[in-house]
Protein backbone atom coordinates (compact mmCIF):
# COMPACT_ATOMS: atom_id res chain seq x y z
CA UNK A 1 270.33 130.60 89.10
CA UNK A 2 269.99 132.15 85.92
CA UNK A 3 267.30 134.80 87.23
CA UNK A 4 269.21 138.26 85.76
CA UNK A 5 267.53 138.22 82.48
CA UNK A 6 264.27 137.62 83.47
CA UNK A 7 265.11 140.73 86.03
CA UNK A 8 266.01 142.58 83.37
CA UNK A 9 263.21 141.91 81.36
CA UNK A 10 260.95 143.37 84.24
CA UNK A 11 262.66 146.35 85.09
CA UNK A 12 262.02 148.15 81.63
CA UNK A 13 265.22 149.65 81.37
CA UNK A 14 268.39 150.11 78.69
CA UNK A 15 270.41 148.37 81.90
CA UNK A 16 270.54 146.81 85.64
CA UNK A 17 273.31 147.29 88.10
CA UNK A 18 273.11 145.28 91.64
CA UNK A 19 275.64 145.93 93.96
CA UNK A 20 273.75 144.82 97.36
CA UNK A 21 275.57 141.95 98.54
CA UNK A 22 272.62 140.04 99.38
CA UNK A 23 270.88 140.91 95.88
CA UNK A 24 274.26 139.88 93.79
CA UNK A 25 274.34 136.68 95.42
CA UNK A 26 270.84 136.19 94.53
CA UNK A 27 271.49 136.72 91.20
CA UNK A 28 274.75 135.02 90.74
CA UNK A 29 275.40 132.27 93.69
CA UNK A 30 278.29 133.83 94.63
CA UNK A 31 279.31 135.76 97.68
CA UNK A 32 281.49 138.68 98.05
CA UNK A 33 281.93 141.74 100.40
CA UNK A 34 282.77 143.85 96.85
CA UNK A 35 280.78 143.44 93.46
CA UNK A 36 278.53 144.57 90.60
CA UNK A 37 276.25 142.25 88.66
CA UNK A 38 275.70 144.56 85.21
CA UNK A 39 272.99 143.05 82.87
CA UNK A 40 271.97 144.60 79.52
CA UNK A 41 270.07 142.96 76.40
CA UNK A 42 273.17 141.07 75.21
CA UNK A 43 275.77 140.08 78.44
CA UNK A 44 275.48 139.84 81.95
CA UNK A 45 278.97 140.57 83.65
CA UNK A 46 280.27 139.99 87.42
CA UNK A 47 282.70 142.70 88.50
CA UNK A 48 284.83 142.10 91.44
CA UNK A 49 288.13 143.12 92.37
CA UNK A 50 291.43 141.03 92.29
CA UNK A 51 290.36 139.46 95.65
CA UNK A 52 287.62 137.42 94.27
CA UNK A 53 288.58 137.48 90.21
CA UNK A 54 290.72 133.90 90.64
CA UNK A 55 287.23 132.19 92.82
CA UNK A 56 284.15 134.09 91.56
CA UNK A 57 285.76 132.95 87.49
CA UNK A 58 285.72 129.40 88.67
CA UNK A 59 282.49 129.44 90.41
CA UNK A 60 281.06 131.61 87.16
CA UNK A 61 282.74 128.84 84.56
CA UNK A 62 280.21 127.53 82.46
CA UNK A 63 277.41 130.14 83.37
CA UNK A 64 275.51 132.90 81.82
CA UNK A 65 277.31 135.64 83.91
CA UNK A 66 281.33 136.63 83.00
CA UNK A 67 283.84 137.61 85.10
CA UNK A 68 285.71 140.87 84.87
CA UNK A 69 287.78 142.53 87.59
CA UNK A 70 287.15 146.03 88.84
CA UNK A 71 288.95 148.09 91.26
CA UNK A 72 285.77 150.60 91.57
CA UNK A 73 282.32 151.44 91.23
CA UNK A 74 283.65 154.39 88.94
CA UNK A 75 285.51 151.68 86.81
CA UNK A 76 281.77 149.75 86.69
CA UNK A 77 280.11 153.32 85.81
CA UNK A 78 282.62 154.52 83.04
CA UNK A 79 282.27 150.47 81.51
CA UNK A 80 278.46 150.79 81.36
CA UNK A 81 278.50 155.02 80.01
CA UNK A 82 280.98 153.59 77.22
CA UNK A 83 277.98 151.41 76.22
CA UNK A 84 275.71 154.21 75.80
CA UNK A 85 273.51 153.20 78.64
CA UNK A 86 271.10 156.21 79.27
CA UNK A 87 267.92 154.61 82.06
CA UNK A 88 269.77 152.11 84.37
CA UNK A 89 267.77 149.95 86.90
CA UNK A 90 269.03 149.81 90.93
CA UNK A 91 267.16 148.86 93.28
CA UNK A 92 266.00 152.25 95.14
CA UNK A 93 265.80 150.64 98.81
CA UNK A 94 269.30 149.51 98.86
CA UNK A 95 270.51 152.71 97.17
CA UNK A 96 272.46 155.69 99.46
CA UNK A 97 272.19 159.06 98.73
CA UNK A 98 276.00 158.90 97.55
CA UNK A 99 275.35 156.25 95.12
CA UNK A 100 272.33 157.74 93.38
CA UNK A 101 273.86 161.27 93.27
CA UNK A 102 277.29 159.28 91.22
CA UNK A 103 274.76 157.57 88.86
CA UNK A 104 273.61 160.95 88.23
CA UNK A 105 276.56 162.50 87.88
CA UNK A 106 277.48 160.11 85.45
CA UNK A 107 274.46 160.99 83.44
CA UNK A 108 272.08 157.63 84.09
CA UNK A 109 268.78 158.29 84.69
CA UNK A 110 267.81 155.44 87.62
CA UNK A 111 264.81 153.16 87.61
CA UNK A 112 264.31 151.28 90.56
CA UNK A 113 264.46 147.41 90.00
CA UNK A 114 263.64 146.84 93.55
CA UNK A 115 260.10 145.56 92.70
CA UNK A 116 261.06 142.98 90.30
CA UNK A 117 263.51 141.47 92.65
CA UNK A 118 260.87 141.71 95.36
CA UNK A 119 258.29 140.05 93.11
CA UNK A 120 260.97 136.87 92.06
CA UNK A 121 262.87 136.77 95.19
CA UNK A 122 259.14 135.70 97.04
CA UNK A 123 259.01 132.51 95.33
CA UNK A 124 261.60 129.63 95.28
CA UNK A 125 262.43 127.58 92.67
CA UNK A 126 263.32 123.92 93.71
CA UNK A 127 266.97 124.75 94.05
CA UNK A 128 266.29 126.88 96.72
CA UNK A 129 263.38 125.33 98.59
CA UNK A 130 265.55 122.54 98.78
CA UNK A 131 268.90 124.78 100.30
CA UNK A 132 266.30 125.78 102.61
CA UNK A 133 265.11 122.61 103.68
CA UNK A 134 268.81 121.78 104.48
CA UNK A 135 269.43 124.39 106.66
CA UNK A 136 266.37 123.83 108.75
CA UNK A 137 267.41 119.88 109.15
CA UNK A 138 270.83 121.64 110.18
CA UNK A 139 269.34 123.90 112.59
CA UNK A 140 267.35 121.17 114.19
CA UNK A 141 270.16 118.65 114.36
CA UNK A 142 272.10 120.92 116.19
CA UNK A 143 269.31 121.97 118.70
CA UNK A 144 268.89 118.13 119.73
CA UNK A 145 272.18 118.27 120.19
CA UNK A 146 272.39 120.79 122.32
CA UNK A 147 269.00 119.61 124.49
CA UNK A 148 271.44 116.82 125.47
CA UNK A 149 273.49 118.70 126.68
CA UNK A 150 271.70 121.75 128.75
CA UNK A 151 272.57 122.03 132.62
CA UNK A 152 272.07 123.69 135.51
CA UNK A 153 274.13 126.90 135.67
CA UNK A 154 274.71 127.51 132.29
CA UNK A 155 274.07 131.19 130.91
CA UNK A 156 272.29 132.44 128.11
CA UNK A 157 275.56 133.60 126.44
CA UNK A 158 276.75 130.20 127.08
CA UNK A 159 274.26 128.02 125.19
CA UNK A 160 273.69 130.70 122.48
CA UNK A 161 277.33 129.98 121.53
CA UNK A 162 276.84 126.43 121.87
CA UNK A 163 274.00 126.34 119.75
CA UNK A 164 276.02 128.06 116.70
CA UNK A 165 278.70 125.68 117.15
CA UNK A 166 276.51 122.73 117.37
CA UNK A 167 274.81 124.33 113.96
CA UNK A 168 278.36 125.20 112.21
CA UNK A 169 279.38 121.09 113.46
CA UNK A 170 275.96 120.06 111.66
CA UNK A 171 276.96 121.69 108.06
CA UNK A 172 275.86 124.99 108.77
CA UNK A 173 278.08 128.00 106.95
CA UNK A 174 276.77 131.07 109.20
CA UNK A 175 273.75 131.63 111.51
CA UNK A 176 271.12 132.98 110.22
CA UNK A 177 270.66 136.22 112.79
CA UNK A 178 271.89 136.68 116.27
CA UNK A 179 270.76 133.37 118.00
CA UNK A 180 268.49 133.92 120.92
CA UNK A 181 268.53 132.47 124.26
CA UNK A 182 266.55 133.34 127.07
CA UNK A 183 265.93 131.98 130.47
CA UNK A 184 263.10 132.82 132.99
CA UNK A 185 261.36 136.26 132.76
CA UNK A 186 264.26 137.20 130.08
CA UNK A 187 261.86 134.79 127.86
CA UNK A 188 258.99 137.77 127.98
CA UNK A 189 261.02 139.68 125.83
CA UNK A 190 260.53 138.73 122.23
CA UNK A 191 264.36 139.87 121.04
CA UNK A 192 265.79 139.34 124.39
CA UNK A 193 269.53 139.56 123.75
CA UNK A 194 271.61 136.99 126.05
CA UNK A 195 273.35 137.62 128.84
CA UNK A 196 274.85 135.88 131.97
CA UNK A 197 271.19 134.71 133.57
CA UNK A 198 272.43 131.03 134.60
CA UNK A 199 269.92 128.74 133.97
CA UNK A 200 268.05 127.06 137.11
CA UNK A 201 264.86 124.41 137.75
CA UNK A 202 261.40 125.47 136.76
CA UNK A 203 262.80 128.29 133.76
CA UNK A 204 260.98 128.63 130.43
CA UNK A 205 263.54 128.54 128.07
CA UNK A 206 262.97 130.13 124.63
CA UNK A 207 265.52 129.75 121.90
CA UNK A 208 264.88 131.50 118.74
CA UNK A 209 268.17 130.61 115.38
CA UNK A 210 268.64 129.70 112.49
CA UNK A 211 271.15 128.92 110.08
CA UNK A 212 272.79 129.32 106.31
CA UNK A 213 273.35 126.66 104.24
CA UNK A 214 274.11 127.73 100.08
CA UNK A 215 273.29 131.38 101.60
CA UNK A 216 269.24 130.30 102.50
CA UNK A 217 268.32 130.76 105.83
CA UNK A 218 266.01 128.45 108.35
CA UNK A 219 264.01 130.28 111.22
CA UNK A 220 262.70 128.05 113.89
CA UNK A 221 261.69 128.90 117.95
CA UNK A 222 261.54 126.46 120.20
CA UNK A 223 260.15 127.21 123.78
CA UNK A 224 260.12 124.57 126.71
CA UNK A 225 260.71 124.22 130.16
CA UNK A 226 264.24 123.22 132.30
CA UNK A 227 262.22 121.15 134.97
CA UNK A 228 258.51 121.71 136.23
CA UNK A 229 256.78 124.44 135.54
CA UNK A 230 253.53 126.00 137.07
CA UNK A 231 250.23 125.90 135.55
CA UNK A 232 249.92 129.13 133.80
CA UNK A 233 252.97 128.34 132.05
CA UNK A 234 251.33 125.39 130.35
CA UNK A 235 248.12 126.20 129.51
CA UNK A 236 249.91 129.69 127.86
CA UNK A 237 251.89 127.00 125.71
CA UNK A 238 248.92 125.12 124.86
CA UNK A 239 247.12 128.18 123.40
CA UNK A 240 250.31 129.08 121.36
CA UNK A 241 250.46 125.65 120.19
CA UNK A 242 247.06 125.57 119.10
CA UNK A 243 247.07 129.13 117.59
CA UNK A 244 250.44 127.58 115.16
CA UNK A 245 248.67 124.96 114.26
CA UNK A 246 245.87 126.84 113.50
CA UNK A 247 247.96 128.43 111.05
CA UNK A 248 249.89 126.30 109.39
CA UNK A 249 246.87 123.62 108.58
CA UNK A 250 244.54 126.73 107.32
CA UNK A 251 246.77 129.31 105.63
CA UNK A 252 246.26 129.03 101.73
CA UNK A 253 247.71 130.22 98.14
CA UNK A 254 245.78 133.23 97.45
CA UNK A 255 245.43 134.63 101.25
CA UNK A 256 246.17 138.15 102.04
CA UNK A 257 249.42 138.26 104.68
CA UNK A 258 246.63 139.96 106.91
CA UNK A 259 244.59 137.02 106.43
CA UNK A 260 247.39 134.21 107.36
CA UNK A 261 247.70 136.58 110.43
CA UNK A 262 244.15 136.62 111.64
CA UNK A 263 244.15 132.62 111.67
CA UNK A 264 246.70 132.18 114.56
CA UNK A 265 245.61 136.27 116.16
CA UNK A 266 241.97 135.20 115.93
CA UNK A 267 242.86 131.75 117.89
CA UNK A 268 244.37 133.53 120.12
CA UNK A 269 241.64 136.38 120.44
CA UNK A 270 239.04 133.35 121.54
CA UNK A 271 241.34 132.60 124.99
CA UNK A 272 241.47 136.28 125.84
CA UNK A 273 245.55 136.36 124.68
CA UNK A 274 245.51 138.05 121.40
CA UNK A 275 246.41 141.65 122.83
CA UNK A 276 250.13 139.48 124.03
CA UNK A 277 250.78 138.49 120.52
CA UNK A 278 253.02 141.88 119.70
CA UNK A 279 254.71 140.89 116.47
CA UNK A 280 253.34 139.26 113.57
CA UNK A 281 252.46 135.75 112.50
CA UNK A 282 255.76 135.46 110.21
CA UNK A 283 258.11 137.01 107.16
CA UNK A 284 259.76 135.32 103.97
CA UNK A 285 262.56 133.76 104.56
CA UNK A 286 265.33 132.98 101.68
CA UNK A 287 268.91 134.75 101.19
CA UNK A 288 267.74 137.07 103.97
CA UNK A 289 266.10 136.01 107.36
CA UNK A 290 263.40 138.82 106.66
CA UNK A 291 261.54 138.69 102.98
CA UNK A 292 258.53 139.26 101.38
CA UNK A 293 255.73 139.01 102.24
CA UNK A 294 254.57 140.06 105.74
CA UNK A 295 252.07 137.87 107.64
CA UNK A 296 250.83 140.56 109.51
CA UNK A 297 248.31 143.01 110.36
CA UNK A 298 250.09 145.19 107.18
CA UNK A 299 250.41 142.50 105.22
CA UNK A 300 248.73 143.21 101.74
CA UNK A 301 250.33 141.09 99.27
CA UNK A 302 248.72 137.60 98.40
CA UNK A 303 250.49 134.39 99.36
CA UNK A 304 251.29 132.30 95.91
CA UNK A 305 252.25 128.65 95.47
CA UNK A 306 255.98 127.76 96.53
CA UNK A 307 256.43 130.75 98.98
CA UNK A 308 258.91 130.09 102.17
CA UNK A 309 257.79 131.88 105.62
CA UNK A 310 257.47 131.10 108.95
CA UNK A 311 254.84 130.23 111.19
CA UNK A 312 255.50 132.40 114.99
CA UNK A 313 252.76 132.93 116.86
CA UNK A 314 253.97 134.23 120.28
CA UNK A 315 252.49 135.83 123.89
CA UNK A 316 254.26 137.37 126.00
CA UNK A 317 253.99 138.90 130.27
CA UNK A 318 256.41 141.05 130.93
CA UNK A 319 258.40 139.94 133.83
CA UNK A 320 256.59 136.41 133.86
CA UNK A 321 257.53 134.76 130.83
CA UNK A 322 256.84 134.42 126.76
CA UNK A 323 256.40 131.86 124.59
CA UNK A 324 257.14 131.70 120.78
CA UNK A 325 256.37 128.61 118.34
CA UNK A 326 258.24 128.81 115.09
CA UNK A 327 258.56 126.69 112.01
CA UNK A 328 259.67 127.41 108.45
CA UNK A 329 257.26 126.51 106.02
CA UNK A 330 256.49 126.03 102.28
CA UNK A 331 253.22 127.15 100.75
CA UNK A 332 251.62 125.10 98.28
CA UNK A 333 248.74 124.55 96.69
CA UNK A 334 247.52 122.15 98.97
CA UNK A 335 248.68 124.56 102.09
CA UNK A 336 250.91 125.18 103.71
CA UNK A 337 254.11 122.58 104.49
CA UNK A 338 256.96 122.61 107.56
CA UNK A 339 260.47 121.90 106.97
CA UNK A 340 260.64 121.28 110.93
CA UNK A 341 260.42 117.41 112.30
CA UNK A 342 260.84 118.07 116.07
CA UNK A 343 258.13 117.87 118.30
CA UNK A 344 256.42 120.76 119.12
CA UNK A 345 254.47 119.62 121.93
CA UNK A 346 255.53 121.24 125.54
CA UNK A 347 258.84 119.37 126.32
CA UNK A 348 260.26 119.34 130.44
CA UNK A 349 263.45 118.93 130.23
């Protein structure tokens, strides 16, 4: 994904260095725990160190980006001084304290290229919709799976590890985030971590993963119930239900993140349920699980053509129960479209 030179172009800078895992990968499809991604006017150059050099030069063969192997960032630093390099672009928010004070001691004076990888990260070329779209159809392969096979007595720790394997069995490479699985009142929590709750007759269950597949993530939440449930539960899901869909047929290129919010808060708001919808309506989703832009109350950037987010409306009673409706979606100029093919109406299992 040749996007480091149009980076570099943005930044205004003599130079870019990226060393944030997430951010090299970005630029350069491949992933290490160690790396520098150096860009100037005439090369773009991959440093790694001798643990990578033999697999990052094969994946690199044939690219725009080199391969050269460095022990240490001072290695990287006295490479790019010997090149004259006076204002050199980092992204600030991934930047310690440690870091910018070596740049300086080396004499750079830092720009932050944060922004520009903000800016190009947001949309997704076809390339990556389509990585994206894979690791949703993962994700949902592997929670039919699991449905199937959901009894009595099982814990939240025990189907939250069944899930990932189910999703790693499917084609998945990692999850996502820590999978969550909640039974019963542990459902009114929205980042309930699991536990040993067993899993009996009449429980919500909310389940809340998401894999990687070519380093994209998929975000879905499924909520539904392990044998009858009461009334309130239901007519709590329908509301949800209707509030997502709300969403997702209305939100638009061109929309504030505020706006997309107010479509599913605003649903909500007309059955008396909008002060239980604590988090926002959704986040960018691509090499990271969390992205630009916001769909929330903050959110102030415009939605454009081709973004990925979700779609999460949620309520939630403490010590009762929650419910959470997720999809991820791709904006486009039409509106808004899901990746997700499961049902979404209430299922009793």
């Amino acid at each position: 994904m040749d996007f480091t030179k149009k980076l570099f172009r943005e930044v205004g800078a003599d130079a870019m260095l990226t060393e944030s895992s997430d951010l090299r990968f970005y630029l350069t499809g491949y992933p290490s725990s160690f790396g520098f991604v150096y860009t100037d006017a005439q090369e773009s150059i991959l440093f790694t160190d001798p643990r990578y050099a033999e697999s990052a030069k094969a994946a690199m063969k044939g690219q725009y980006i080199g391969v050269e192997i460095a022990r240490s960032a001072d290695a990287v630093l006295d490479y790019i001084k010997s090149k004259k390099i006076k204002k050199l672009a980092v992204p600030f928010e991934r930047t310690t304290v440690p870091q910018m004070l070596l740049l300086r001691k080396y004499g750079f004076k830092p720009v932050d290229s944060m922004p520009a990888f903000i800016d190009a990260m947001e949309v997704k070329s076809e390339e990556e919709s389509a990585l994206i779209a894979r690791a949703c159809s993962v994700a949902e392969e592997a929670y039919i799976r699991l449905l199937a096979q959901l009894k009595e007595g099982m814990t939240e720790n025990d189907t939250a590890a069944l899930l990932e394997y189910e999703m790693r069995r499917c084609g998945a490479e990692d999850r996502s985030f820590e999978t969550i699985a909640a039974f019963g009142p542990n459902t009114s929590v929205p980042h309930h971590h699991p536990d040993q709750t067993g899993l009996k007759k009449g429980m919500p269950v909310l389940l809340d993963f998401g894999c990687k597949v070519g380093g994209y993530c998929s975000d879905i939440t499924r909520t539904f119930l392990f044998g009858k449930g009461d009334g309130a539960f239901e007519e709590a899901y329908a509301a949800v239900l209707s509030a997502h869909n709300e969403a997702l047929s209305r939100v638009r290129v061109g929309m504030t993140g505020r706006e997309a919010d107010e479509l599913a808060r605003g649903c909500l708001r007309k059955k008396g349920l909008d002060k239980f919808f604590t988090h926002s309506l959704g986040h960018g989703i691509g090499v990271n699980i969390h992205e630009s832009p916001t769909l929330g109350p903050s959110g102030a950037r415009r939605l454009r053509e081709n973004m990925v987010f979700s779609i999460e409306p949620g309520v939630y009673f403490e010590g009762k129960f929650g419910i959470r409706i997720e999809d991820t979606v791709f904006l486009t100029a039409n509106g808004a479209v899901s990746f997700m093919k499961t049902d979404k109406k209430l299922t009793v299992l």
